[in-house]
PDB file of N, CA and C in Angstrom:
ATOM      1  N   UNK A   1       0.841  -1.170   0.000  1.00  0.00           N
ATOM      2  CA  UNK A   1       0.000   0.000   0.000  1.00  0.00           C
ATOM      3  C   UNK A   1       0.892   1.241   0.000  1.00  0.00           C
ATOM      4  N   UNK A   2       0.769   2.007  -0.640  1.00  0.00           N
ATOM      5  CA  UNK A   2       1.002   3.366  -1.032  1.00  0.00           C
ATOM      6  C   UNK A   2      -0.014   4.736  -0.269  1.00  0.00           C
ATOM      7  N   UNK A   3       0.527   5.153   0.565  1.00  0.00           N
ATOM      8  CA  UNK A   3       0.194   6.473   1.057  1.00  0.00           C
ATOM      9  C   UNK A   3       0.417   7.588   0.690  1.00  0.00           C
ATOM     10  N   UNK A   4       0.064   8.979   0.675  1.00  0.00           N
ATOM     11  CA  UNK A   4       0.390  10.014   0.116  1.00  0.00           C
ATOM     12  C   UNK A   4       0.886  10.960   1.208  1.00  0.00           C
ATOM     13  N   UNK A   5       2.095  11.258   1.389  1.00  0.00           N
ATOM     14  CA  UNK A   5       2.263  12.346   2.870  1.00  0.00           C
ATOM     15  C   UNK A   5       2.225  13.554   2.533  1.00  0.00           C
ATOM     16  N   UNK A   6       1.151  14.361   3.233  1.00  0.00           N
ATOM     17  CA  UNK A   6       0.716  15.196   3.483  1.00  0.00           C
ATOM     18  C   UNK A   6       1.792  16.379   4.675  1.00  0.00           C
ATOM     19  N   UNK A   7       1.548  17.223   4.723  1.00  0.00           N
ATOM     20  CA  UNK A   7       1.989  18.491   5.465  1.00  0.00           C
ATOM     21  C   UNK A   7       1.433  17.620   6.956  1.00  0.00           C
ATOM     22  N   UNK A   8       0.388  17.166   7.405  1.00  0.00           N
ATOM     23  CA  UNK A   8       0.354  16.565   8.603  1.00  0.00           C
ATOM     24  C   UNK A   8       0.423  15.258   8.864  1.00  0.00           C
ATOM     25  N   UNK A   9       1.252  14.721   7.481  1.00  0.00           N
ATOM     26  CA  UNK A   9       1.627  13.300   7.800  1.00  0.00           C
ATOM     27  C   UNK A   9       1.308  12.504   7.292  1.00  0.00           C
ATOM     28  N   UNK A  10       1.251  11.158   7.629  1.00  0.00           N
ATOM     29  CA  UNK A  10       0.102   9.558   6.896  1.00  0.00           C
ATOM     30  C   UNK A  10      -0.306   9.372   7.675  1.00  0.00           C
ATOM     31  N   UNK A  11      -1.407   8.931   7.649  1.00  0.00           N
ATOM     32  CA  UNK A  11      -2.599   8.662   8.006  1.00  0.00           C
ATOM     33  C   UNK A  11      -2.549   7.048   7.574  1.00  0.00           C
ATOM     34  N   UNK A  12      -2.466   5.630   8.944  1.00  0.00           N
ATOM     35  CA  UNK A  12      -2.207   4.537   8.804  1.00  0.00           C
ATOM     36  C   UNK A  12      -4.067   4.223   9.073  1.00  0.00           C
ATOM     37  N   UNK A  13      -4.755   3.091   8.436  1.00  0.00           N
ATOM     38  CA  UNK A  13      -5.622   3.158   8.326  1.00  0.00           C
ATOM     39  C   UNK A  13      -6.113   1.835   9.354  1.00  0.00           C
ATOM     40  N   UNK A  14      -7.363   2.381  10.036  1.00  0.00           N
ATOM     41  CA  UNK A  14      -7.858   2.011  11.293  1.00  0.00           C
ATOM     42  C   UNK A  14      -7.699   0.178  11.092  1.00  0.00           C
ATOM     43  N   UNK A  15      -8.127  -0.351   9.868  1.00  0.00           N
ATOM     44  CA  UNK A  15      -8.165  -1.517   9.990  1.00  0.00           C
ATOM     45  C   UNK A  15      -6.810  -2.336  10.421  1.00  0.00           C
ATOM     46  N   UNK A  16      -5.540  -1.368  10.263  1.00  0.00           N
ATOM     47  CA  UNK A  16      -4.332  -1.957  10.330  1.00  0.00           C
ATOM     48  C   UNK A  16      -4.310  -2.365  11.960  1.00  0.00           C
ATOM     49  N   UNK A  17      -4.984  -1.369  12.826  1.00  0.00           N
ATOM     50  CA  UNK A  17      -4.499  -0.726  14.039  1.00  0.00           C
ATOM     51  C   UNK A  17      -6.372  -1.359  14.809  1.00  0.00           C
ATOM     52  N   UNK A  18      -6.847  -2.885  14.481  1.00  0.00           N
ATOM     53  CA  UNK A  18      -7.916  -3.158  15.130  1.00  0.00           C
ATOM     54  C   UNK A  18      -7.503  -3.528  16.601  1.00  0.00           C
ATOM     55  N   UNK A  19      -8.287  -3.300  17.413  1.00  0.00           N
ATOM     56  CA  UNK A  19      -8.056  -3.915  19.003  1.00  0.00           C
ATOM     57  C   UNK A  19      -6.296  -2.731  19.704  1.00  0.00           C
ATOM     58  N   UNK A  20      -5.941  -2.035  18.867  1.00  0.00           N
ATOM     59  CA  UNK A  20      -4.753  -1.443  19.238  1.00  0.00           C
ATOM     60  C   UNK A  20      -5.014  -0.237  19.913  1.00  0.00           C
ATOM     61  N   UNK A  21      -4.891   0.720  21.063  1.00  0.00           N
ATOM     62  CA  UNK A  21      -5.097   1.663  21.781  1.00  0.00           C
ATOM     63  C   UNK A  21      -3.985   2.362  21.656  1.00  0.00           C
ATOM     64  N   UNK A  22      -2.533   2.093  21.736  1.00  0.00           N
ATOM     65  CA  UNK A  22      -1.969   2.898  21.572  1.00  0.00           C
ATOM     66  C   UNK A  22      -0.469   1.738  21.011  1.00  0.00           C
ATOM     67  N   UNK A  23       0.568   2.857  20.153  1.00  0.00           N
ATOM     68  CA  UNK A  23       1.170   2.855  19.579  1.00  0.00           C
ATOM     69  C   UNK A  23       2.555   3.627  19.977  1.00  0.00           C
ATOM     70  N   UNK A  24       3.500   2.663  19.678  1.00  0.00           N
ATOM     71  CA  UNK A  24       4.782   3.487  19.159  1.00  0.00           C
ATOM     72  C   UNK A  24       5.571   3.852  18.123  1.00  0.00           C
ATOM     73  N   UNK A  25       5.967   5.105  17.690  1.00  0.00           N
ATOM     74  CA  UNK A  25       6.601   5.343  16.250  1.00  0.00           C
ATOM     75  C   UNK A  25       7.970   5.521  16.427  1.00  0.00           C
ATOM     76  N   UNK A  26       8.842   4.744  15.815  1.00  0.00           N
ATOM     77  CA  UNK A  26      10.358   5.636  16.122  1.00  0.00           C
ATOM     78  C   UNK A  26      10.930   5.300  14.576  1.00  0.00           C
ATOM     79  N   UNK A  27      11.576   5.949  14.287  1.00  0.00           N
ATOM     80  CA  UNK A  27      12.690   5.977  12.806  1.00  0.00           C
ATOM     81  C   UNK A  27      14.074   5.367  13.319  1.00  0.00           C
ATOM     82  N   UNK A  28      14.086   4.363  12.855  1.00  0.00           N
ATOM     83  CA  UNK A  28      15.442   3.909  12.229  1.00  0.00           C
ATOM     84  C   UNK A  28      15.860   3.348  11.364  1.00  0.00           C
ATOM     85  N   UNK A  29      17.117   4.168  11.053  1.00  0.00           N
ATOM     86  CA  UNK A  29      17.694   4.541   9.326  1.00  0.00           C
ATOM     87  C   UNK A  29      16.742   4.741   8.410  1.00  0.00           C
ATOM     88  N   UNK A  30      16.507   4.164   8.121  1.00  0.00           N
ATOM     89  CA  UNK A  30      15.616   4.441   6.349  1.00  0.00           C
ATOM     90  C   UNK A  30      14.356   3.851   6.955  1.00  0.00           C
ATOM     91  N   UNK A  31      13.929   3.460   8.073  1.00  0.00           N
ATOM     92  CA  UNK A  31      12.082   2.954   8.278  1.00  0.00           C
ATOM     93  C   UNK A  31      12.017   3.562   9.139  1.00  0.00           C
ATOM     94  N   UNK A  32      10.493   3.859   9.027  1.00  0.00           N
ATOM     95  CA  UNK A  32       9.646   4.220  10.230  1.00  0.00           C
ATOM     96  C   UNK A  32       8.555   2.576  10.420  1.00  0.00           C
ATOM     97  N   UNK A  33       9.129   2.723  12.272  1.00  0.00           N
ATOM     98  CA  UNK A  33       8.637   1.568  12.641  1.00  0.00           C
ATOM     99  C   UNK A  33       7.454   1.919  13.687  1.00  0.00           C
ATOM    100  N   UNK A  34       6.102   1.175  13.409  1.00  0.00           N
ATOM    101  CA  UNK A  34       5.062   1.588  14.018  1.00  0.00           C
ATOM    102  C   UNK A  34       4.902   0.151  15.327  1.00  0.00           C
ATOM    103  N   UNK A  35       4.763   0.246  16.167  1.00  0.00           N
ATOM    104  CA  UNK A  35       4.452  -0.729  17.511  1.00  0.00           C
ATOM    105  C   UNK A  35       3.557  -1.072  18.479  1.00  0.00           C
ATOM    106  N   UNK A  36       2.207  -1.527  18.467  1.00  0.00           N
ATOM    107  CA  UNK A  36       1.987  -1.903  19.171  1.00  0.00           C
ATOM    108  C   UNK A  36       2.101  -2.018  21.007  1.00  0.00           C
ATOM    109  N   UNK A  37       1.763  -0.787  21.487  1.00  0.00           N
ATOM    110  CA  UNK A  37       2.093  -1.564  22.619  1.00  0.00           C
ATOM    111  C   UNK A  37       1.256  -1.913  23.994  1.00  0.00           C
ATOM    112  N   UNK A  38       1.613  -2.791  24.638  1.00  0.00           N
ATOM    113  CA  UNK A  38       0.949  -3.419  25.698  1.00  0.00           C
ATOM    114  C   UNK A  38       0.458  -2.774  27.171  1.00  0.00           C
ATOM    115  N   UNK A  39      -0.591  -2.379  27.166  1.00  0.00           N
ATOM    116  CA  UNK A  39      -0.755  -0.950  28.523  1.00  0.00           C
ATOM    117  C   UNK A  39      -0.589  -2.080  29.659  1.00  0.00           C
ATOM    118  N   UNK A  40      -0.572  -3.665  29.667  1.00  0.00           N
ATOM    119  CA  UNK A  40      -0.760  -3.807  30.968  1.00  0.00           C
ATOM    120  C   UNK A  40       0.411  -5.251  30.873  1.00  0.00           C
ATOM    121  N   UNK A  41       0.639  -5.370  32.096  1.00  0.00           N
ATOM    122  CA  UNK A  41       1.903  -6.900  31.452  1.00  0.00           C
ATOM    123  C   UNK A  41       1.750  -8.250  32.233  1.00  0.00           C
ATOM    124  N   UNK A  42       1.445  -8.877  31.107  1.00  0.00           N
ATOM    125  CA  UNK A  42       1.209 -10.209  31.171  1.00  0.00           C
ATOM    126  C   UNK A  42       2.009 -10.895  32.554  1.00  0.00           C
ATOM    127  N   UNK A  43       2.871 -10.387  32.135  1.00  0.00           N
ATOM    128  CA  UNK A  43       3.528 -11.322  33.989  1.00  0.00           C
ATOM    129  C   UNK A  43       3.398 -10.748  35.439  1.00  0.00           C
ATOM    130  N   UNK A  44       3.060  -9.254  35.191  1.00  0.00           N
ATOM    131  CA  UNK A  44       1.927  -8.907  36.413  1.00  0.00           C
ATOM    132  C   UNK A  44       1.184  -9.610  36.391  1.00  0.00           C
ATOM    133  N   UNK A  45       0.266 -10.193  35.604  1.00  0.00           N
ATOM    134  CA  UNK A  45      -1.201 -10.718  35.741  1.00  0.00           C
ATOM    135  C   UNK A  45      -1.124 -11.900  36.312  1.00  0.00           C
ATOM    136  N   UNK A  46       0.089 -12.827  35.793  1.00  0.00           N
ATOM    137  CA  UNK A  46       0.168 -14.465  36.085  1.00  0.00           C
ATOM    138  C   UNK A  46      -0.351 -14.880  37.132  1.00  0.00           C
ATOM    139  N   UNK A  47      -0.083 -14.109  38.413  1.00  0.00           N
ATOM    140  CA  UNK A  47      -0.869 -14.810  39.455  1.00  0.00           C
ATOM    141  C   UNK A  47      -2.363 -14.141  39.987  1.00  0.00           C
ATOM    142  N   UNK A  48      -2.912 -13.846  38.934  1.00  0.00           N
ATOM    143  CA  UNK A  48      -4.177 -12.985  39.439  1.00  0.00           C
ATOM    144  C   UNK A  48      -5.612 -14.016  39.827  1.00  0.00           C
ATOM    145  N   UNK A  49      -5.169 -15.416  38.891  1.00  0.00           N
ATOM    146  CA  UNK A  49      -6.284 -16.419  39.377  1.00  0.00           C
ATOM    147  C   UNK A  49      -5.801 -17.615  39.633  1.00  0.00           C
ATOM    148  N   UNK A  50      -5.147 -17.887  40.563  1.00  0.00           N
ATOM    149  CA  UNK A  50      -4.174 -19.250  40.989  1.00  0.00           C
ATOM    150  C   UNK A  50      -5.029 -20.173  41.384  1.00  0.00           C
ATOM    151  N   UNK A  51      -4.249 -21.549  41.001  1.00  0.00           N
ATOM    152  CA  UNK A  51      -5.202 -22.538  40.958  1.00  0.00           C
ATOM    153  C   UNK A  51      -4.852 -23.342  42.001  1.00  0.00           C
ATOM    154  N   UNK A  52      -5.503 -24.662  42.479  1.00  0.00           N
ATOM    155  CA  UNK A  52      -4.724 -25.020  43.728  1.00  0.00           C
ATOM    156  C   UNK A  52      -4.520 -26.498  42.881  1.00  0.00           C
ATOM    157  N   UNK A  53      -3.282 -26.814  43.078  1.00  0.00           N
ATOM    158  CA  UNK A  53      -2.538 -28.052  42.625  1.00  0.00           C
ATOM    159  C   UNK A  53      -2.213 -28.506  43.355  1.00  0.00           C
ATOM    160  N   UNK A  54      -1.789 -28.425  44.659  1.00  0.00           N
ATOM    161  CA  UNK A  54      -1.474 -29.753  45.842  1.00  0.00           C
ATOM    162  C   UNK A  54       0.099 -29.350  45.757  1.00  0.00           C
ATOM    163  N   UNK A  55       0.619 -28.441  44.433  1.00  0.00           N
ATOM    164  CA  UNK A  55       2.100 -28.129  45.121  1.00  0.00           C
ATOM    165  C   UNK A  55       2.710 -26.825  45.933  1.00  0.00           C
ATOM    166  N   UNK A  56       3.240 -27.221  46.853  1.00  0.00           N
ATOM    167  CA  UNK A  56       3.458 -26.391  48.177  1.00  0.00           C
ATOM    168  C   UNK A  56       4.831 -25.511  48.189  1.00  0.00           C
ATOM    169  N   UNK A  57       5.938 -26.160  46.649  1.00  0.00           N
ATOM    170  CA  UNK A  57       7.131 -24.870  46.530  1.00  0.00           C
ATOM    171  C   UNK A  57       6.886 -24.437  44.888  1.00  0.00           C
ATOM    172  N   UNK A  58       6.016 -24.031  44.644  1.00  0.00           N
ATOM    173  CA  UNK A  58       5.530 -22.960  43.200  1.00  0.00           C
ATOM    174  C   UNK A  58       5.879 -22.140  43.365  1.00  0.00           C
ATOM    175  N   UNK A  59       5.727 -21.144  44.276  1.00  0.00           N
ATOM    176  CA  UNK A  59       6.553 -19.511  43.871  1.00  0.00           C
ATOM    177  C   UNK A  59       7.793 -19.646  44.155  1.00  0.00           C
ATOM    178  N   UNK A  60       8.826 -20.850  44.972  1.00  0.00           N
ATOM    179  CA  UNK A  60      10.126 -21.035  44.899  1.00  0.00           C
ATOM    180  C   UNK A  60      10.378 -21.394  43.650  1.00  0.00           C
ATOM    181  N   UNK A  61       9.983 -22.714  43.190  1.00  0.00           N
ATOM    182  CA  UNK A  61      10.842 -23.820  42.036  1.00  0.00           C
ATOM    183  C   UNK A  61       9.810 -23.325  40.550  1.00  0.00           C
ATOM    184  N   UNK A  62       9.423 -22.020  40.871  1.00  0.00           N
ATOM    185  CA  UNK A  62       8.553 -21.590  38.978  1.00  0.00           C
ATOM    186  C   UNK A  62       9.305 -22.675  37.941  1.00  0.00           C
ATOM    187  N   UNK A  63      10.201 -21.634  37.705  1.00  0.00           N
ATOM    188  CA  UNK A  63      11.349 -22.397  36.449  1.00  0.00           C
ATOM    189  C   UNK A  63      10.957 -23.917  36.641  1.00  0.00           C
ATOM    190  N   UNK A  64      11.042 -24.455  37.571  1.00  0.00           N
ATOM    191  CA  UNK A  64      10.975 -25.745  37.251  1.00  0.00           C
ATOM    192  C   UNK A  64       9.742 -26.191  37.045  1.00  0.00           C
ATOM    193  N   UNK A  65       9.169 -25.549  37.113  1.00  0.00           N
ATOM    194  CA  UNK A  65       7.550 -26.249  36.825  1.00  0.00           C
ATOM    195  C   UNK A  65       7.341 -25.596  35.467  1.00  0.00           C
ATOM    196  N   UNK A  66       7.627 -24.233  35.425  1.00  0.00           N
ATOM    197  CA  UNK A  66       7.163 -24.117  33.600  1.00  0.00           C
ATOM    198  C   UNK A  66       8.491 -24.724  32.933  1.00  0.00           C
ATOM    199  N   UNK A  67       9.585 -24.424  32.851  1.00  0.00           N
ATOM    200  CA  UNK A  67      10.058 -24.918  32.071  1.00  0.00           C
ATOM    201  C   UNK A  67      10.563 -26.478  31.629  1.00  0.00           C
ATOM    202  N   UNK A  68      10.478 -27.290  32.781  1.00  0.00           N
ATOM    203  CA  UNK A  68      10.719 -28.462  33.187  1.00  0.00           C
ATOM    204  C   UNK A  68      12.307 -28.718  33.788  1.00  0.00           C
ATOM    205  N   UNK A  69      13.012 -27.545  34.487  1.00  0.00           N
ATOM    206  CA  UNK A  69      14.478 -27.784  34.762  1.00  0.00           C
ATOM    207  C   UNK A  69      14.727 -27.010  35.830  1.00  0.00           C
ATOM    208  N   UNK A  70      15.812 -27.262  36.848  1.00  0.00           N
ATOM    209  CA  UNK A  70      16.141 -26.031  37.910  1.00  0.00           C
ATOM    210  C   UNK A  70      17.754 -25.765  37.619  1.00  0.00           C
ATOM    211  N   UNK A  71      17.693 -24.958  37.806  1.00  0.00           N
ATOM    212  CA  UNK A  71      19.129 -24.488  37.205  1.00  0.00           C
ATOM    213  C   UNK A  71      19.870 -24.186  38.802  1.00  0.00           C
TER     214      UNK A  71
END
């Protein structure tokens, strides 16, 4: 797609930008890069509805339960 820039800019069109609230623009070198970004963060949230599993060291041994290893 081809845009035309205007004295106040381009104008990126709503369908690109569905479910998106806000955005970041920054230039580097030769692009302008438009971003997406996230108002709230997923790994704040992780423990917002905990489930009960019967295991008693989860907030010690995480890593080892998501990833399957303890380092």
């Amino acid at each position: 797609m081809k845009l035309k820039v205007t004295e106040q800019g381009v104008v990126i069109p709503k369908e690109f930008l569905e479910g998106v609230e806000e955005v970041e623009i920054r230039k580097e070198n030769n692009l302008i890069v438009v971003i997406t970004t996230i108002k709230s963060d997923p790994i704040l949230s992780m423990g917002m509805h905990p489930v009960s599993c019967g295991v008693t060291d989860a907030s010690e041994q995480a890593d080892t339960y998501i990833y399957g290893f303890n380092e």
